[in-house]
Every structure is written in C-alpha cells, then in structure tokens.
Protein backbone atom coordinates (compact mmCIF):
# COMPACT_ATOMS: atom_id res chain seq x y z
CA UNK A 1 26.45 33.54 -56.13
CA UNK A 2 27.74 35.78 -59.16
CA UNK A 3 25.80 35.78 -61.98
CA UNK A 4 22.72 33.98 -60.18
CA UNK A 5 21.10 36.68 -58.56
CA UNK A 6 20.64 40.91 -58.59
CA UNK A 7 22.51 41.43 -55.54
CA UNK A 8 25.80 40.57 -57.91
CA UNK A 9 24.85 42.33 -60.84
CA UNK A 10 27.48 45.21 -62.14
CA UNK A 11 24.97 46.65 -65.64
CA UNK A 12 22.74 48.39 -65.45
CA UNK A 13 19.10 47.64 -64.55
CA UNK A 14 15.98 48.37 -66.86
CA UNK A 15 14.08 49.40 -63.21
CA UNK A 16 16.19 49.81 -60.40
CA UNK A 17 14.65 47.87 -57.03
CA UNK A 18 11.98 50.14 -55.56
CA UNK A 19 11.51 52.12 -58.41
CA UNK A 20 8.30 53.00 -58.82
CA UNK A 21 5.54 55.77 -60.39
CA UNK A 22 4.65 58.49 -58.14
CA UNK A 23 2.24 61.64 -58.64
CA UNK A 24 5.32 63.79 -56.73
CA UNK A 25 8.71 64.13 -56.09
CA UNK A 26 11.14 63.86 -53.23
CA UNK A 27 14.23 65.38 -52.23
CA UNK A 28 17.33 63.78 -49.94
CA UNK A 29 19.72 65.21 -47.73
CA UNK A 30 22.59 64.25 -47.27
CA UNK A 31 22.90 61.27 -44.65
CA UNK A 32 24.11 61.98 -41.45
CA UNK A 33 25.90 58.98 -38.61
CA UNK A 34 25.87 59.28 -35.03
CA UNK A 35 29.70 57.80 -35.20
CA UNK A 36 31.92 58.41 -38.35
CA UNK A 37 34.54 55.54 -36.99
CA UNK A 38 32.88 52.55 -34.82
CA UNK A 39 33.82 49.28 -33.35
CA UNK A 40 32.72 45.47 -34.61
CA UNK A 41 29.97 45.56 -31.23
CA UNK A 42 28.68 49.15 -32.02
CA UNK A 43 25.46 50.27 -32.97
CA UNK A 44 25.14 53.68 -35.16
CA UNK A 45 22.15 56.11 -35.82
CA UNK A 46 21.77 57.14 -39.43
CA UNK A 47 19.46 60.38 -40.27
CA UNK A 48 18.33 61.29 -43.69
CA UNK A 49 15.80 64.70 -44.37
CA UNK A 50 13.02 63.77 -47.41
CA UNK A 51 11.15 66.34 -48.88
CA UNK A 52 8.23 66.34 -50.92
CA UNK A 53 9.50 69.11 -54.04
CA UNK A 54 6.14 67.85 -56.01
CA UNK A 55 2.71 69.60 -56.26
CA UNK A 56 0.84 66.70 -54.68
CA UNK A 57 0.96 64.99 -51.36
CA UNK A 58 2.25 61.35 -51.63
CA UNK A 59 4.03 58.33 -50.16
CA UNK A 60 7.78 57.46 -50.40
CA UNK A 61 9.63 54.07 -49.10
CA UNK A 62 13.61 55.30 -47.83
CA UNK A 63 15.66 52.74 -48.29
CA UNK A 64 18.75 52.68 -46.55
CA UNK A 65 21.79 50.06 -48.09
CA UNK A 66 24.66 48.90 -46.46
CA UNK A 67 27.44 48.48 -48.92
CA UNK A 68 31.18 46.48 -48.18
CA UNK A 69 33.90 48.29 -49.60
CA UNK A 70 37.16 46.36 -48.62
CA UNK A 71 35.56 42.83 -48.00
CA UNK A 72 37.88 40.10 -47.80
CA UNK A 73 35.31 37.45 -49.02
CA UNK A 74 32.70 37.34 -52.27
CA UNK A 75 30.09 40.03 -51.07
CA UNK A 76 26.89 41.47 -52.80
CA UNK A 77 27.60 45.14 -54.16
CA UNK A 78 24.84 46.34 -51.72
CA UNK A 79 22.69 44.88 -48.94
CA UNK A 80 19.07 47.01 -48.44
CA UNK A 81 18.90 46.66 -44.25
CA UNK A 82 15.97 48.80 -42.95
CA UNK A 83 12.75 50.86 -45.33
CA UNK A 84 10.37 52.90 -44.11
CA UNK A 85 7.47 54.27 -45.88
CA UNK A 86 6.05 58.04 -45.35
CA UNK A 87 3.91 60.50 -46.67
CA UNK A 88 4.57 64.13 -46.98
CA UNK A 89 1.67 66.48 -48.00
CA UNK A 90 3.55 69.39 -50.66
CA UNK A 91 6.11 71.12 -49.69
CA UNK A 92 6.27 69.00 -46.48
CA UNK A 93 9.75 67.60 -45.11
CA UNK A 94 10.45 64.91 -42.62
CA UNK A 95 13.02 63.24 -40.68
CA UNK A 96 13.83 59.56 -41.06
CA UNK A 97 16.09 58.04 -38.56
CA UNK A 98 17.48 54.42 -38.55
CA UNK A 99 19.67 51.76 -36.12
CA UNK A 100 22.03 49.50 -37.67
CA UNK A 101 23.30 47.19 -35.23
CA UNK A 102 26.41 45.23 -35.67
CA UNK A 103 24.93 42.09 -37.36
CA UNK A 104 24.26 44.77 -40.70
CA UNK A 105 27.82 44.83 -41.43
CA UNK A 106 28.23 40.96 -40.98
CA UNK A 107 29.38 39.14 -43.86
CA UNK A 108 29.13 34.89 -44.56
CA UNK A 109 32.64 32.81 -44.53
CA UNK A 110 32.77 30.34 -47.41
CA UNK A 111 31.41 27.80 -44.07
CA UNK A 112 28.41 29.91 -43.26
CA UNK A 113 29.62 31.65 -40.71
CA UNK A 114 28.91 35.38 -40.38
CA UNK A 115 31.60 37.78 -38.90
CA UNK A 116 32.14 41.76 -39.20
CA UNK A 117 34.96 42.66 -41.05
CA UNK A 118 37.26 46.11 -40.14
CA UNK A 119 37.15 48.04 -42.72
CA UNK A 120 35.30 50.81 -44.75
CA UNK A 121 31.43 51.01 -45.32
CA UNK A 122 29.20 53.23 -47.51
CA UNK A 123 25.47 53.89 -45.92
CA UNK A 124 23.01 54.58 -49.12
CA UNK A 125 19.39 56.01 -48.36
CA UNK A 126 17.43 56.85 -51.40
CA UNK A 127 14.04 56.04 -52.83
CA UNK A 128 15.58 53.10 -55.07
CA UNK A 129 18.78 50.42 -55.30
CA UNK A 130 20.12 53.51 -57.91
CA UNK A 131 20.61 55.71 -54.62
CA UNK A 132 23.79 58.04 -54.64
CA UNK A 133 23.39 59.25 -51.69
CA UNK A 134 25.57 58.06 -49.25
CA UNK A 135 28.27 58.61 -46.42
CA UNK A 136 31.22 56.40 -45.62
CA UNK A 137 32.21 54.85 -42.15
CA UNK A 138 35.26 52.83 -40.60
CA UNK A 139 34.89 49.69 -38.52
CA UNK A 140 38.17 48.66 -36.64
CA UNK A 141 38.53 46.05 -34.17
C-alpha cells in the first residue's frame, strides 16, 4: 500500500486532511487518557478542551488519530478513528470526550487478519491530519 495512497505518505501535503477556511480560530489542550498503560481488551477515554480564541462564533471538526509506533507489520503513519463537529460562540470553550475500543489499535496481517499489537501508541486530536497534539500510551498483553 506505499506509495498508492495518503495514509503512506512521508512529504509534506499542499492541504493537510480536514483543513479547511474558517472565520475563527481554535485552541487545543493538551489530550488527556483515562489509562496511560492498558491491555489488548481495554477500552480508554480520551478528553481534549477546544476553544474558540477568534472574534466570531464558528464550527470546528476534532479529529482524533490513532498512530502505531512499534508495529511489527506495514502500517499507515496515522489512522483518523472518531470526529466530532462543534460550535463555540467567541471566547467559548468546550469539552470533547472520545472511546476507543480495542479494535482502534488493531492492525491487518499480510492474510487479512486484524490483531492488536503490545506496544506504544500516540493519540492525535487536532483540527487537521497536521495535528501535534498528542499523548502516548502502552498496550501489553
């Protein structure tokens, strides 16, 4: 799958996925996890805090990505799991929770067959695939 589609792609994009124009601005916290270090069957809780920092009142789609650090097997660099859009009036600031269940860390075998791997994660939640803004966690057996 290198080379033949964006999830493989290592330059750097003329417009990142979900960018878009907006009348505002918006502001992330820092992630937070319900569980730092989970098992293969566990489900986690992810938080983020968006502000609005512009002068107008608009609507922003949070994207959180799920990204493989120590695959054993060919893996896209990031995998978007959940979105939600919101809108925030000036000034306003709201909380955005998520669930990732086990089957968001699953990888494919070269037969197909999807497994969760032990190892380290990155969670991403930003406004676009460029996102920064992350926090690691383990998975062990």
């Amino acid at each position: 799958m290198a080379g033949r589609t964006y999830r493989y792609f290592e330059g750097e994009p003329l417009y990142p996925f979900g960018h878009g124009l907006s009348y505002t601005e918006f502001a992330y916290s820092k992630p937070e996890v319900s569980k730092r270090n989970i098992r293969k069957i566990d489900s986690i809780e992810v938080s983020v805090n968006v502000t609005n920092t512009g002068d107008k009142a608009g609507d922003e789609v949070v994207q959180l990505y799920v990204m493989d650090i120590e695959s054993s097997v060919t893996k896209p660099i990031k995998t978007l799991r959940r979105f939600k859009r919101i809108h925030l009036k000036s000034g306003e600031k709201s909380s955005v929770s998520f669930t990732l269940n086990p089957e968001d860390f699953s990888r494919f075998d070269k037969d197909g067959n999807a497994f969760v791997e032990s190892g380290e994660f990155k969670i991403l939640i930003g406004g676009s695939s460029d996102v920064v803004n992350s926090k690691r966690i383990y998975v062990k057996e």
